[in-house]
C-alpha atoms as a PDB file:
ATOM      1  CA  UNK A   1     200.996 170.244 128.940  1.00  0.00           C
ATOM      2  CA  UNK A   2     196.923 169.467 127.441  1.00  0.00           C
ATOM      3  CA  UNK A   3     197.806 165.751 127.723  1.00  0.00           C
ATOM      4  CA  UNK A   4     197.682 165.896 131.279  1.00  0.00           C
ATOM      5  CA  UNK A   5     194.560 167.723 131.544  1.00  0.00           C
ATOM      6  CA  UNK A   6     192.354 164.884 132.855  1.00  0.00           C
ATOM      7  CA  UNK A   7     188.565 165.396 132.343  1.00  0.00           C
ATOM      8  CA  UNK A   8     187.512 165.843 135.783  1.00  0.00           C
ATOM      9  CA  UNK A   9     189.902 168.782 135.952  1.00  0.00           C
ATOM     10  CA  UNK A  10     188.203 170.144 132.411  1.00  0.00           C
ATOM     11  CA  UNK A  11     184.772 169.868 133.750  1.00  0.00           C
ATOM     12  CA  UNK A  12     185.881 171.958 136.366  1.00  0.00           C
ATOM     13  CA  UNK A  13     187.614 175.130 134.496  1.00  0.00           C
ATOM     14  CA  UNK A  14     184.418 174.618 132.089  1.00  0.00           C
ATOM     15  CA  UNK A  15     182.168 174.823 135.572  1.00  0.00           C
ATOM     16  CA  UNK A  16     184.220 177.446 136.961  1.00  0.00           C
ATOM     17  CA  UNK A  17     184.293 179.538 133.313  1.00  0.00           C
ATOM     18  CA  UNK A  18     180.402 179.154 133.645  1.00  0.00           C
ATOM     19  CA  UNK A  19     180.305 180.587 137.153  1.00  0.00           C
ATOM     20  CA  UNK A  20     182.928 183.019 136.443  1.00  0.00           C
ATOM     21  CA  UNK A  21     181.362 185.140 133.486  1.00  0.00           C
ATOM     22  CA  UNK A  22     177.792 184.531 134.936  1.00  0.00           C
ATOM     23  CA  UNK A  23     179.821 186.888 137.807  1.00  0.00           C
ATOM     24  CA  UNK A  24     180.951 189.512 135.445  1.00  0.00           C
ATOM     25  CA  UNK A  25     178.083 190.137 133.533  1.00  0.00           C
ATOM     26  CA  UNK A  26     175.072 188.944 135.992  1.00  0.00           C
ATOM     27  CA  UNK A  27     175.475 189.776 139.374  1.00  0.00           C
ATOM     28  CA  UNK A  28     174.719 192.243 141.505  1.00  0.00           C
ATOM     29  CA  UNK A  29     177.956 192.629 143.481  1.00  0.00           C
ATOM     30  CA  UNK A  30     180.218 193.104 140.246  1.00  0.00           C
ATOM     31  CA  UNK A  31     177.521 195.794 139.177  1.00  0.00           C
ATOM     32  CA  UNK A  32     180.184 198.616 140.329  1.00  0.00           C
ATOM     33  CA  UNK A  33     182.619 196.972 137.468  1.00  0.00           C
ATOM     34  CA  UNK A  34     180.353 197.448 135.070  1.00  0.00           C
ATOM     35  CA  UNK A  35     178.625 200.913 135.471  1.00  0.00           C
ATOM     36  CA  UNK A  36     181.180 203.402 134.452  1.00  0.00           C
ATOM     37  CA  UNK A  37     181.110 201.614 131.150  1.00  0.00           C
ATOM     38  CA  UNK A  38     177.580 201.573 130.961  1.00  0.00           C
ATOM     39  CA  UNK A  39     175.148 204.440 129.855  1.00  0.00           C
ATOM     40  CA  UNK A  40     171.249 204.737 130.331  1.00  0.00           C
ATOM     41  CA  UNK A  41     168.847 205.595 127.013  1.00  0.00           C
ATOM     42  CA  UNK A  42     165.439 206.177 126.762  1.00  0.00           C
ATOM     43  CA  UNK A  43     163.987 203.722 124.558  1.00  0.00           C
ATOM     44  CA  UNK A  44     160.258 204.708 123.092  1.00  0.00           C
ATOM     45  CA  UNK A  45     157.915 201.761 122.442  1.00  0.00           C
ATOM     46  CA  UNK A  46     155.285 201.644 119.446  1.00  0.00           C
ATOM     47  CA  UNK A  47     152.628 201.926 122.398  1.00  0.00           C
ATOM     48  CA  UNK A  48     154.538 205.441 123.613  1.00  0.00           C
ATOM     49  CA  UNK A  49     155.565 203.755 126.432  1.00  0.00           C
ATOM     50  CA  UNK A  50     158.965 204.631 127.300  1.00  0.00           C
ATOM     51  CA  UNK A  51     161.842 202.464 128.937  1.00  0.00           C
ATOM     52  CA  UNK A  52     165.241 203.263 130.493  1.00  0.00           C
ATOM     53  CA  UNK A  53     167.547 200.522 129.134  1.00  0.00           C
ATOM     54  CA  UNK A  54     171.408 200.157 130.193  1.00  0.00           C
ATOM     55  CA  UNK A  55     173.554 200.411 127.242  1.00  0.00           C
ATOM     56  CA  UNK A  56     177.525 200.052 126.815  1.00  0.00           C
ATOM     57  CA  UNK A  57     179.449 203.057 126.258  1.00  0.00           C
ATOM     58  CA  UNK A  58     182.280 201.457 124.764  1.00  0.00           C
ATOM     59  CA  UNK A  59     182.990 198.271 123.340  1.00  0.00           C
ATOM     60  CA  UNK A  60     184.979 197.322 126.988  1.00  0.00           C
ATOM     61  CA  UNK A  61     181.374 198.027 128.133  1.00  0.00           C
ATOM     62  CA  UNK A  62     179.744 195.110 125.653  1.00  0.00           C
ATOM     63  CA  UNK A  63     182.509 192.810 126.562  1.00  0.00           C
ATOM     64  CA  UNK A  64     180.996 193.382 130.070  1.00  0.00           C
ATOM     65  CA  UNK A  65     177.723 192.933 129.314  1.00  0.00           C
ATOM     66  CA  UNK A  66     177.888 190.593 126.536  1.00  0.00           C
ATOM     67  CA  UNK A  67     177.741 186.884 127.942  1.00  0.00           C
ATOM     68  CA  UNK A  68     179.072 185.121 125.096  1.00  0.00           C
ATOM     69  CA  UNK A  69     182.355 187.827 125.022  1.00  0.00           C
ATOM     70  CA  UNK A  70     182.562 187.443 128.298  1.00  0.00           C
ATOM     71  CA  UNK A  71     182.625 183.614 128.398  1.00  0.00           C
ATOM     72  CA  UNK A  72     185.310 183.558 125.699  1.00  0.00           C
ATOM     73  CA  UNK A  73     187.656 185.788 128.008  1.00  0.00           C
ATOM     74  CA  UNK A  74     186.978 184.434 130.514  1.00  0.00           C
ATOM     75  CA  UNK A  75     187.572 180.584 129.934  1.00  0.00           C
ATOM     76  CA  UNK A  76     191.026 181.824 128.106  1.00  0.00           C
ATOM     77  CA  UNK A  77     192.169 183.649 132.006  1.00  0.00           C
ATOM     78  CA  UNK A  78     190.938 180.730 133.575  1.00  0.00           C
ATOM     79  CA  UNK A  79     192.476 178.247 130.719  1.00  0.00           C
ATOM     80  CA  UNK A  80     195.858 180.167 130.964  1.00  0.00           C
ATOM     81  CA  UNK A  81     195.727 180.679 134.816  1.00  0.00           C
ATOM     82  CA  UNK A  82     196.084 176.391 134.940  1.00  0.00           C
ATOM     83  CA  UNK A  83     198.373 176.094 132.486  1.00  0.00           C
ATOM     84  CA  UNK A  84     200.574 178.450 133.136  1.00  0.00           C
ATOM     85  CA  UNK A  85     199.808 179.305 137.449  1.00  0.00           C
ATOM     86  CA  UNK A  86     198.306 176.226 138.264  1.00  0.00           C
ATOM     87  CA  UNK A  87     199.054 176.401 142.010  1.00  0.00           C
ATOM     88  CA  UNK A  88     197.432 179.857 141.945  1.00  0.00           C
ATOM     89  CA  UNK A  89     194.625 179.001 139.303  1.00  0.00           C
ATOM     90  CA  UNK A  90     193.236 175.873 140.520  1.00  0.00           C
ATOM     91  CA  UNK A  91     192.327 177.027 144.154  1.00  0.00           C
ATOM     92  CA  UNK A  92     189.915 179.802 142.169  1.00  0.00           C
ATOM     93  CA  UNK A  93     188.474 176.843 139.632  1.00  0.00           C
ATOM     94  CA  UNK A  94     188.075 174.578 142.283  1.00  0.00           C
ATOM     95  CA  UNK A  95     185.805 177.369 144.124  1.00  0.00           C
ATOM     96  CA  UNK A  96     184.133 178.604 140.982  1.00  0.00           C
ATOM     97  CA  UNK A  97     183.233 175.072 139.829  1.00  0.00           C
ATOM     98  CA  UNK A  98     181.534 174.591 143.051  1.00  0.00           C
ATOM     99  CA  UNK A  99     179.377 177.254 142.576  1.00  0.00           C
ATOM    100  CA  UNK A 100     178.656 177.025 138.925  1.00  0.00           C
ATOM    101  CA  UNK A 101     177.839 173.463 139.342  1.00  0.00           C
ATOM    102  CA  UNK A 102     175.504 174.217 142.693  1.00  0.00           C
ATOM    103  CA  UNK A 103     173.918 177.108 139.739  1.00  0.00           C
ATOM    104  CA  UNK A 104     173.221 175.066 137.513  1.00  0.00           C
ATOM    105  CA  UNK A 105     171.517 172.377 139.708  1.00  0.00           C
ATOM    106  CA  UNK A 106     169.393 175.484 141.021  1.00  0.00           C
ATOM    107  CA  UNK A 107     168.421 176.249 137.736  1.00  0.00           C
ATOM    108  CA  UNK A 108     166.819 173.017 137.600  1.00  0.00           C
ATOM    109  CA  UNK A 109     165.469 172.963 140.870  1.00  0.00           C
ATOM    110  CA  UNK A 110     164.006 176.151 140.373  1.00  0.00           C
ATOM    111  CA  UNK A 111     162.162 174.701 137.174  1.00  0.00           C
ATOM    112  CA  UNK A 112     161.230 171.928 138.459  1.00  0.00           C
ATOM    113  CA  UNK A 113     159.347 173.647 141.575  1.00  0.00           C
ATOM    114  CA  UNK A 114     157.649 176.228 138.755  1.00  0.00           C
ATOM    115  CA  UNK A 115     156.503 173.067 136.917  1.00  0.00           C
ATOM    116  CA  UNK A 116     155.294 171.583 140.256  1.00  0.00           C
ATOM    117  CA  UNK A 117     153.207 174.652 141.031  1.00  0.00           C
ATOM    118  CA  UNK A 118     151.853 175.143 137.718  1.00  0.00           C
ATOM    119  CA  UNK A 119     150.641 171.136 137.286  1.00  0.00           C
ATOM    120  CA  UNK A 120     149.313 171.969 140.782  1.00  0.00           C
ATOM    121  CA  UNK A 121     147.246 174.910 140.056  1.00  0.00           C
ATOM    122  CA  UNK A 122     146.107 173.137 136.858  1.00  0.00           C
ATOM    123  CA  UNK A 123     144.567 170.271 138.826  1.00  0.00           C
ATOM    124  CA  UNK A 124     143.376 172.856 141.180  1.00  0.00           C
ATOM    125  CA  UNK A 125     141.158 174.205 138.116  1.00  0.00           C
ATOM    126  CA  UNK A 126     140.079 170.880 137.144  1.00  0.00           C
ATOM    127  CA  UNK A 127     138.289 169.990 140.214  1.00  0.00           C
END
C-alpha cells in the first residue's frame, strides 16, 4: 500500500493536512464548529486591564483549538481517507492542496509586501 505512495501525491495530503486543520481551528466559517465547545473568561492583566479570552470547555474543545492536535487528526483522516477511500479521498486532497499551497505562497507574498513597505518608509525617513 505506502510503496505506491509517490511523493507528489505525499506533498499533496501534507498540503492538503496543512490547509485542512488551518480550516478547523482558523477560520471564520468553521467558527460555528467550534463555539459550543468554547467558553469566554475574563482574564485581568497586571495593568487592571481586563480581556475576554475564548477558552475550551472540554478537551474536544482544545483539540479544536489546538493547531498541533488538530494537525495530528487531521493528517491521520486525510492519511486513512487515501489509503483506505482513495477515490473519495483524493478529490478532497487534491482541492485542499490547492489551497494550502496558494496559503502558503500568500504568506510569503504578504511578507514580502510588509518588508517592501517598511524598506520604503525607511528610505522615506532618510531623505
Amino acid at each position: 500500500m505506502l510503496r505506491e505512495l509517490d511523493w507528489m501525491t505525499y506533498i499533496m495530503i501534507i498540503l492538503a493536512s496543512y490547509r485542512f486543520t488551518h480550516l478547523i481551528v482558523f477560520d471564520k466559517i468553521t467558527e460555528f464548529i467550534r463555539n459550543p465547545f468554547m467558553k469566554k473568561e475574563t482574564i485581568q492583566h497586571e495593568d487592571g486591564s481586563t480581556e475576554i479570552k475564548k477558552v475550551p470547555k472540554s478537551k474536544f474543545g482544545y483539540l479544536l483549538n489546538c493547531y498541533w492536535c488538530a494537525g495530528v487528526w487531521s493528517a491521520i483522516f486525510l492519511a486513512l481517507g487515501y489509503l483506505f477511500i482513495p477515490k473519495i479521498a483524493m478529490p478532497f486532497i487534491f482541492i485542499f492542496s490547492i489551497a494550502g499551497a496558494q496559503a502558503i505562497l500568500e504568506t510569503f507574498v504578504g511578507v514580502g509586501t510588509k518588508a517592501i513597505d517598511l524598506l520604503s518608509a525607511a528610505k522615506k525617513r532618510m531623505d
